[in-house]
N, C-alpha and C. Protein backbone atom coordinates (compact mmCIF):
# COMPACT_ATOMS: atom_id res chain seq x y z
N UNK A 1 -3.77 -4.98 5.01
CA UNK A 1 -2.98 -4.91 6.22
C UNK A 1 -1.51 -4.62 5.92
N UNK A 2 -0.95 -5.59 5.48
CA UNK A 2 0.45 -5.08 4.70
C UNK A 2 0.39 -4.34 3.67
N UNK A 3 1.71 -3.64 3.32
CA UNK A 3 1.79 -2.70 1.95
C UNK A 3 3.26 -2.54 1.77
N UNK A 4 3.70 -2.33 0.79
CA UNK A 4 5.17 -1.93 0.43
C UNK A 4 5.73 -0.62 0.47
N UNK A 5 6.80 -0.39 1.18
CA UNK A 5 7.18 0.53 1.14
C UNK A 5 8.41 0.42 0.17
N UNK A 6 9.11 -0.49 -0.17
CA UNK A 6 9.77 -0.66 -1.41
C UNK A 6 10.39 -2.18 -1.88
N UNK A 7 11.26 -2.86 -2.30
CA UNK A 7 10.90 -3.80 -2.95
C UNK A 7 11.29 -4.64 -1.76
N UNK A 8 11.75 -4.16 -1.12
CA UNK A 8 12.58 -5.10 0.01
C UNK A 8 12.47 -5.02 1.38
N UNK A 9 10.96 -4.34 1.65
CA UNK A 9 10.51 -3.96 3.14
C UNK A 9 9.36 -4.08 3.09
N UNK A 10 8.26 -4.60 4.28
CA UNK A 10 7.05 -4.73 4.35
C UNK A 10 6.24 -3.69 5.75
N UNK A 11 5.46 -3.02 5.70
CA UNK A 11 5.27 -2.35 6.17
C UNK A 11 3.92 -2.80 6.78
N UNK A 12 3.53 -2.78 7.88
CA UNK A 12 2.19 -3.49 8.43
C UNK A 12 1.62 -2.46 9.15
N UNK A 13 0.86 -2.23 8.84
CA UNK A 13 -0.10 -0.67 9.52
C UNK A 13 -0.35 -1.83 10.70
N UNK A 14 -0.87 -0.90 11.65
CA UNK A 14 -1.14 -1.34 12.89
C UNK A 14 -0.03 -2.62 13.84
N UNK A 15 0.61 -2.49 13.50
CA UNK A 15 1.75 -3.50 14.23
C UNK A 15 2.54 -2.93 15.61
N UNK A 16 2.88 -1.48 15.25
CA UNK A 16 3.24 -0.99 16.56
C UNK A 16 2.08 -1.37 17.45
N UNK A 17 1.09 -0.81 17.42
CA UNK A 17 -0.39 -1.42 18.40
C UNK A 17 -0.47 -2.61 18.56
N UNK A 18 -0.27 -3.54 17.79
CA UNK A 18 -0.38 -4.59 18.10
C UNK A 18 0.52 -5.08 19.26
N UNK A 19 2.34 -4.55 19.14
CA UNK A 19 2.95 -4.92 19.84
C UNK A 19 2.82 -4.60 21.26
N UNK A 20 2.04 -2.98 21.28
CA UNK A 20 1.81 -2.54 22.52
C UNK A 20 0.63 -3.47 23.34
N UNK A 21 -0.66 -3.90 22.67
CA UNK A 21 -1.47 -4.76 23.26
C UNK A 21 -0.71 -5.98 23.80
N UNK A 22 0.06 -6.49 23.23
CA UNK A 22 0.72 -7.67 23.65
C UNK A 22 1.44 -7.29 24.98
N UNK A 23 2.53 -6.38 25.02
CA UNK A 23 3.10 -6.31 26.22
C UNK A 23 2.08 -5.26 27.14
N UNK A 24 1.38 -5.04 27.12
CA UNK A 24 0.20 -4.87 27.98
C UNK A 24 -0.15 -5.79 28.82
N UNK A 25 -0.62 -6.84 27.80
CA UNK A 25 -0.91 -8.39 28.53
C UNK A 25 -0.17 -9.31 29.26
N UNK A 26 1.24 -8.61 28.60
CA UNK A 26 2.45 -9.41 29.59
C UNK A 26 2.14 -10.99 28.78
N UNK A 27 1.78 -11.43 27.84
CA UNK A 27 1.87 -12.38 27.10
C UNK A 27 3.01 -13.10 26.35
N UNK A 28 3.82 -13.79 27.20
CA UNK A 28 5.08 -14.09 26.99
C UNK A 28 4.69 -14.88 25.27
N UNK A 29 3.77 -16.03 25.34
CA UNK A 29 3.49 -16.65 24.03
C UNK A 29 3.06 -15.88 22.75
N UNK A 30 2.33 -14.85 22.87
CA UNK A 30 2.04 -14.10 21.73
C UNK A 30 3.26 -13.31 21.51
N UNK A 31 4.67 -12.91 22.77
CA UNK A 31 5.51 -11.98 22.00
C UNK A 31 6.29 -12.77 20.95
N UNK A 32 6.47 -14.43 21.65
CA UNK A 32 6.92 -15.72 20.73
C UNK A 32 6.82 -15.44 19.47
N UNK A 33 5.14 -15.94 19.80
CA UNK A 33 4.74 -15.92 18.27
C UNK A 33 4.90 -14.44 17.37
N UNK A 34 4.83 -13.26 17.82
CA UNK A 34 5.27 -12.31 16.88
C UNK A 34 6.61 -12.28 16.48
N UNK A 35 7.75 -12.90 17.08
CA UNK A 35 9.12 -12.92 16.47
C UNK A 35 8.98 -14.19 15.95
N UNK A 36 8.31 -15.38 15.79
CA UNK A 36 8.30 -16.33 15.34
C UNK A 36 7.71 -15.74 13.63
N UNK A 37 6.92 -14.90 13.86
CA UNK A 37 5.92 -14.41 12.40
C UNK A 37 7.15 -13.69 11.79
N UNK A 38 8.10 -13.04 12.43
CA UNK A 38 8.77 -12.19 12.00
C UNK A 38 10.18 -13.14 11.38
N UNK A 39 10.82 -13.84 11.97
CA UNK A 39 11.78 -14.68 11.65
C UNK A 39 11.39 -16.17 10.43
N UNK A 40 9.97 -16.07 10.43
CA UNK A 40 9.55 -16.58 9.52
C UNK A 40 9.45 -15.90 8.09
N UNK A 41 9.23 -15.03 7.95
CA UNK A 41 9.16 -13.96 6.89
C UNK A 41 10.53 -13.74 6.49
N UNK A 42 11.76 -13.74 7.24
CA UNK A 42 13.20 -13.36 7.26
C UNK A 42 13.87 -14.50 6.52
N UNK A 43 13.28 -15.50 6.74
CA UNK A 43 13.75 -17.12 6.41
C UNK A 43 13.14 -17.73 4.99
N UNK A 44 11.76 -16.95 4.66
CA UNK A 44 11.72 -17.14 3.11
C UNK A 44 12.52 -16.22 2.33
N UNK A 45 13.21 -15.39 2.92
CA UNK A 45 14.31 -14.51 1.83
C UNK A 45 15.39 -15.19 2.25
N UNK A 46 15.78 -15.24 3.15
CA UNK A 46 17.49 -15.69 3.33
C UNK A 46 17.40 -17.36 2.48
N UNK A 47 16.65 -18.07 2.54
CA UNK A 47 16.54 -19.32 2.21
C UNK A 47 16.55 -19.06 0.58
N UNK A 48 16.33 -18.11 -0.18
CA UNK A 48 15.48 -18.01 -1.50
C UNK A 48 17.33 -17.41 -2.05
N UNK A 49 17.49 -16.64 -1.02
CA UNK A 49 18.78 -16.04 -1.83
C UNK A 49 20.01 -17.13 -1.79
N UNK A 50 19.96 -17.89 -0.54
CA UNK A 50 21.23 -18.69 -0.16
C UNK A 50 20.77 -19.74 -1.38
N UNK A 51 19.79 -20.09 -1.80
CA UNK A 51 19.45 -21.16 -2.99
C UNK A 51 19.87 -20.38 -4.55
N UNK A 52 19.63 -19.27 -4.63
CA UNK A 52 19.60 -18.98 -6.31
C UNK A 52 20.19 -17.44 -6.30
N UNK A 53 19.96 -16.45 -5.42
CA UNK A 53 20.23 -15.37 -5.97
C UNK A 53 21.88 -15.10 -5.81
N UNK A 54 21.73 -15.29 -4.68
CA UNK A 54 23.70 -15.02 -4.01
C UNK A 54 24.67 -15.25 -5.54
N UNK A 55 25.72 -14.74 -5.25
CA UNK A 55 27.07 -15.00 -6.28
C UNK A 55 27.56 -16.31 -5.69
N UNK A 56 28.28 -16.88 -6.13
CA UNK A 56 29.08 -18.01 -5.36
C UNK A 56 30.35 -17.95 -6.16
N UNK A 57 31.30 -17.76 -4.90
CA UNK A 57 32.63 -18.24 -5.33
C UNK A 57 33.31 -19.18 -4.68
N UNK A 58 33.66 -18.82 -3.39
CA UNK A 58 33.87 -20.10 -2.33
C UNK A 58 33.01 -20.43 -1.70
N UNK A 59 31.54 -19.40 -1.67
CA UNK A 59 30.37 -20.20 -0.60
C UNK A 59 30.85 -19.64 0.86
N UNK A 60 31.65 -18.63 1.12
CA UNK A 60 31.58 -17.94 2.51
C UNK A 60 30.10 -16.84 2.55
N UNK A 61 30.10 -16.12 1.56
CA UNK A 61 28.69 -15.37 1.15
C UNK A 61 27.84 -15.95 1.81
N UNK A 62 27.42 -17.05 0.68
CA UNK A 62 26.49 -18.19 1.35
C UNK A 62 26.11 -18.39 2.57
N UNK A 63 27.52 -19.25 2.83
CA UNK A 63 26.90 -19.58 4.36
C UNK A 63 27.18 -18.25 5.57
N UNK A 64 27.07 -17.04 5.35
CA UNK A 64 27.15 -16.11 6.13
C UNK A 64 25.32 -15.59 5.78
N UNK A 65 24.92 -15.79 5.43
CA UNK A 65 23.29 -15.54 5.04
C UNK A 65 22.56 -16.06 6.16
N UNK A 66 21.81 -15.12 7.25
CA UNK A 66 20.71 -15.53 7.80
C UNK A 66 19.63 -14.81 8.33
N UNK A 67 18.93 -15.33 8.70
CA UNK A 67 17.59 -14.90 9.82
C UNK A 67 17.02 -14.54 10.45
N UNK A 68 16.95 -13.17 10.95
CA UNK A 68 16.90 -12.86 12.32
C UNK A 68 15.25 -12.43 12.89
N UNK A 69 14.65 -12.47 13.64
CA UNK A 69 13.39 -12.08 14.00
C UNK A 69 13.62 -11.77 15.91
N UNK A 70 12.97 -10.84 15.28
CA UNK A 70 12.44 -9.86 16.80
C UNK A 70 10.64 -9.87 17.19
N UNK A 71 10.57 -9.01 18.05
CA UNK A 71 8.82 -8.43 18.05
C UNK A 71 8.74 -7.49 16.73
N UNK A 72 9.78 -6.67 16.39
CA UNK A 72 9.07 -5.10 16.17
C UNK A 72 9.74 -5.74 14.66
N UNK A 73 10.83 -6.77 14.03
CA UNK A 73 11.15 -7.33 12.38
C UNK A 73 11.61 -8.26 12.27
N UNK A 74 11.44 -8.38 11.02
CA UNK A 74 12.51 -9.85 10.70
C UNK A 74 13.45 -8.80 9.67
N UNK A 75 14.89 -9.85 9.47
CA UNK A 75 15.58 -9.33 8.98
C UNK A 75 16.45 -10.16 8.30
N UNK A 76 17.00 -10.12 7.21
CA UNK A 76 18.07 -10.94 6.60
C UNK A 76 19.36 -10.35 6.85
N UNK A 77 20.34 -10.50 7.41
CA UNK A 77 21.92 -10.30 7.62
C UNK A 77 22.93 -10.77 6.82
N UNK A 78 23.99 -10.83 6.29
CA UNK A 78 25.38 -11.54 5.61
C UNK A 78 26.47 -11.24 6.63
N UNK A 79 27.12 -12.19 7.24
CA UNK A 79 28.07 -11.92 8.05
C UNK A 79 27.56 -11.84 9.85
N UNK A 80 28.82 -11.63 10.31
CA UNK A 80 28.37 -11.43 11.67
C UNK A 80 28.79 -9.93 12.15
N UNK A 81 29.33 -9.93 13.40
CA UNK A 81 29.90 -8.23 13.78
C UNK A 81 31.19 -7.93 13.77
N UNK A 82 32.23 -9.12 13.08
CA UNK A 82 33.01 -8.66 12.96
C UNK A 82 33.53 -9.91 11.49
N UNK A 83 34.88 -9.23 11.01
CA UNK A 83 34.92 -10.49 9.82
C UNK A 83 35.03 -9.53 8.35
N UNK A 84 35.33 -10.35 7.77
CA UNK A 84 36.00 -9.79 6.42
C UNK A 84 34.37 -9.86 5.45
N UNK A 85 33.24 -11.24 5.78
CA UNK A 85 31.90 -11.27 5.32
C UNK A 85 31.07 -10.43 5.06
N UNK A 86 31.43 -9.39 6.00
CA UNK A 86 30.39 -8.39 6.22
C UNK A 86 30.74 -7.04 5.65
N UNK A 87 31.78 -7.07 5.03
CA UNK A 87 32.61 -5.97 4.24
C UNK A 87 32.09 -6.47 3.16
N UNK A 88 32.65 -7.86 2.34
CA UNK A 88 32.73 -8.46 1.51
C UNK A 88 31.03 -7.99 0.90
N UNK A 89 30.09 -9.09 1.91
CA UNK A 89 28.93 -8.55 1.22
C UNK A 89 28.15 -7.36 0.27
N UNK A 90 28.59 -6.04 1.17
CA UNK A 90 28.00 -5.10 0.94
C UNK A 90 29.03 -4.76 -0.07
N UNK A 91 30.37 -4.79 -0.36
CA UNK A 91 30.81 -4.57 -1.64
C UNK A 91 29.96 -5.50 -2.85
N UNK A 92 29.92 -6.94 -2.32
CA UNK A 92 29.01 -7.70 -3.88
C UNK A 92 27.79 -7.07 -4.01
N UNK A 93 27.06 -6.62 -2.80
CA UNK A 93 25.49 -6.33 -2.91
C UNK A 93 25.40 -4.98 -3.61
N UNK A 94 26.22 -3.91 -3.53
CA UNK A 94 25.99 -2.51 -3.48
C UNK A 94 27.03 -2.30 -4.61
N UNK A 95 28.18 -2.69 -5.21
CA UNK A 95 28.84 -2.74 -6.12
C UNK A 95 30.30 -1.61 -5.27
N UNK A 96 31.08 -1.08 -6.36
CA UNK A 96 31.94 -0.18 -6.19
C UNK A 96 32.64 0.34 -7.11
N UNK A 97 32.32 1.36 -7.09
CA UNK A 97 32.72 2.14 -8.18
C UNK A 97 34.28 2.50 -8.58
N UNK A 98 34.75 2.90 -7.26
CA UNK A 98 35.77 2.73 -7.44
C UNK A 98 36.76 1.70 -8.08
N UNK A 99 36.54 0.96 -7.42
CA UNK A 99 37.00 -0.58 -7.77
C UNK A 99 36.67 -1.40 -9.28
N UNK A 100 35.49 -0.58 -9.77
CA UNK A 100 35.03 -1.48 -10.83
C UNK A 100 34.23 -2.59 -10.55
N UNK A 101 33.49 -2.47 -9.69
CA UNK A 101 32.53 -3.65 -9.26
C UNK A 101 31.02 -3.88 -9.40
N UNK A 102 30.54 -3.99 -10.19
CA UNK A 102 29.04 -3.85 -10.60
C UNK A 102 28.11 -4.63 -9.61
N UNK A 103 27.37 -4.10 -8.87
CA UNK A 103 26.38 -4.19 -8.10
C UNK A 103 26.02 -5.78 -8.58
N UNK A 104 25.44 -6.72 -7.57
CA UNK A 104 24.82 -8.10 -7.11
C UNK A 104 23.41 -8.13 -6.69
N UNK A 105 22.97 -7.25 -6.62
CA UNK A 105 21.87 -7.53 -5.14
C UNK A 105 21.08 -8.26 -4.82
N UNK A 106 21.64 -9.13 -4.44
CA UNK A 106 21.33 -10.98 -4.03
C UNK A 106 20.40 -10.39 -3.41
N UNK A 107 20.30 -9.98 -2.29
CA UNK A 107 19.01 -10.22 -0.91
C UNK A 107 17.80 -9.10 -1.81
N UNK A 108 17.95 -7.98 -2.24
CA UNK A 108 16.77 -7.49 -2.97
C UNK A 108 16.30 -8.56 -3.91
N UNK A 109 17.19 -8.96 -4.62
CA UNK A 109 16.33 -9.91 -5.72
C UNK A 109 15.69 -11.22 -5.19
N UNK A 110 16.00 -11.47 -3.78
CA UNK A 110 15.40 -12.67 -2.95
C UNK A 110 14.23 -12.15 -2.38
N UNK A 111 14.17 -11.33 -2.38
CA UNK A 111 13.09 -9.88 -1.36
C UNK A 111 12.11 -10.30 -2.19
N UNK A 112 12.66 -9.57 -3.75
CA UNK A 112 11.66 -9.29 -4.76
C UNK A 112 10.72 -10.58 -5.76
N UNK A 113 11.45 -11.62 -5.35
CA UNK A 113 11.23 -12.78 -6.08
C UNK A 113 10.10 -13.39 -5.37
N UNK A 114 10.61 -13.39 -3.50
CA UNK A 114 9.60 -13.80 -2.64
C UNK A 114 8.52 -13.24 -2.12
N UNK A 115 8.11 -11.63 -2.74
CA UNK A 115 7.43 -10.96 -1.94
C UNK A 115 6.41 -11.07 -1.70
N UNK A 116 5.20 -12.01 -2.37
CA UNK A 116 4.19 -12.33 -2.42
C UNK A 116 3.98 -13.35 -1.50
N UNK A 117 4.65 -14.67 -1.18
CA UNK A 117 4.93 -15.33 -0.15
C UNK A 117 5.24 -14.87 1.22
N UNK A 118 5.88 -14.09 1.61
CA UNK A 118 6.29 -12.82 2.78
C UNK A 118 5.33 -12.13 2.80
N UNK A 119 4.53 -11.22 1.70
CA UNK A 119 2.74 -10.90 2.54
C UNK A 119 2.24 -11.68 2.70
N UNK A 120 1.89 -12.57 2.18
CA UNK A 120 0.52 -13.97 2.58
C UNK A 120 0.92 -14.36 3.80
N UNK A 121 2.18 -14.60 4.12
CA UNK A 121 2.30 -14.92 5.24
C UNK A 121 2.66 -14.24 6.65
N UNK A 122 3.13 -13.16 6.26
CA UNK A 122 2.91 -11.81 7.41
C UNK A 122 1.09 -11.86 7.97
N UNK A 123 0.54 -11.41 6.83
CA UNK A 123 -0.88 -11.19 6.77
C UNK A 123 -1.73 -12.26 7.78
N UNK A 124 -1.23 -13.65 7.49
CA UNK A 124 -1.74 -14.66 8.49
C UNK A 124 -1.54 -14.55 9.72
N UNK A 125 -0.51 -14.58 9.67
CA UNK A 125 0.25 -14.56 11.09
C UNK A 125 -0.26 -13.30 11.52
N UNK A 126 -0.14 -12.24 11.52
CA UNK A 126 -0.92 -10.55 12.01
C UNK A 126 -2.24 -11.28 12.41
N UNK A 127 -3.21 -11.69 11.79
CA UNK A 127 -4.56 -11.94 11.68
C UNK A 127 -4.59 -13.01 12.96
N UNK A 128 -3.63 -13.84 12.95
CA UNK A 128 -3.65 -15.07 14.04
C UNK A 128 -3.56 -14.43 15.31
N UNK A 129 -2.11 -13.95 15.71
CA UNK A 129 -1.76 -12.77 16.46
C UNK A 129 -3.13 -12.44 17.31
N UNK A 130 -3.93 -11.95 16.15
CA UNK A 130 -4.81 -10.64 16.65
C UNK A 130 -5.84 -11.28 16.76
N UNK A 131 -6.21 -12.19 16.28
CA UNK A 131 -7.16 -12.87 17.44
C UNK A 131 -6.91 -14.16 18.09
N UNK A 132 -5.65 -14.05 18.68
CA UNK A 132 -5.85 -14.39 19.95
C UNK A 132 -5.77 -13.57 20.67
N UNK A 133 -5.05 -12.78 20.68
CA UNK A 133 -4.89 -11.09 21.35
C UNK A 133 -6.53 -11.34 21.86
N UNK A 134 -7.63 -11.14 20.90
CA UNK A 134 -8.74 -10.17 20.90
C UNK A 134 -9.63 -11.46 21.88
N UNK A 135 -9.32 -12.88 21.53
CA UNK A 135 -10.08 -13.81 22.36
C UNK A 135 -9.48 -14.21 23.81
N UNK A 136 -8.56 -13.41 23.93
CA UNK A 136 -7.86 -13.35 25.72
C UNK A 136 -8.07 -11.95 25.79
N UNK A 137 -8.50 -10.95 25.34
CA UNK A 137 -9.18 -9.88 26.15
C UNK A 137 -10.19 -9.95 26.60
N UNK A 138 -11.54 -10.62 25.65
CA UNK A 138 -12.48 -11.04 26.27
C UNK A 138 -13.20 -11.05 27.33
């Protein structure tokens, strides 16, 4: 059901369909539970990096690390939409050349550390999803 499309993204065949059966049904609890599956998956990386991978200097990094889940992903973020964090990050994560800054990449190496945990548990959750989906079509 899942598969990788690279070290730091999970790709779930049939999920667009899935999402469309759901709002078909107008199933307010199953769209729940699909951003619940999704923000769950988001939260074993942000949790894995804010513990071991991140740099730490003052711990703004840190605590700018979180969670986000929708229907259609989950997602790990640093920073918010505005803020010096969200600059900051992507200079530690991505490096700079200019500058002399050698690449970090906290959230890939949280990706990559957890990825086996993030399918097993995508995979459940899809499978749960889908049948209840399939036992309220019935």
């Amino acid at each position: 059901m899942a598969k990788s499309d690279q070290a730091s993204s999970i790709k779930v065949d049939g999920a667009k369909e899935l999402r469309r059966s759901i709002k078909k049904m107008e199933s307010k609890d199953l769209k729940d539970n699909l951003k619940a599956a999704n923000k769950e998956a988001a939260e074993v990386v942000s949790e894995r990096a804010k513990t071991s991978t991140v740099p730490v200097d003052s711990g703004n990094l840190r605590k700018a690390i979180r969670a986000l889940g929708s229907q259609s992903k989950g997602q790990v973020k640093v920073g918010g939409a505005r803020g010096n964090t969200r600059d900051y990050a992507g200079v530690v994560h991505y490096g700079d050349r200019n500058r002399g800054i050698e690449p970090q990449p906290f959230l890939h190496e949280a990706a990559s550390d957890k990825w086996e945990e993030v399918r097993a548990a995508y995979e459940k959750a899809m499978n749960d999803i889908a049948g209840k989906l399939s036992s309220r079509s019935l």
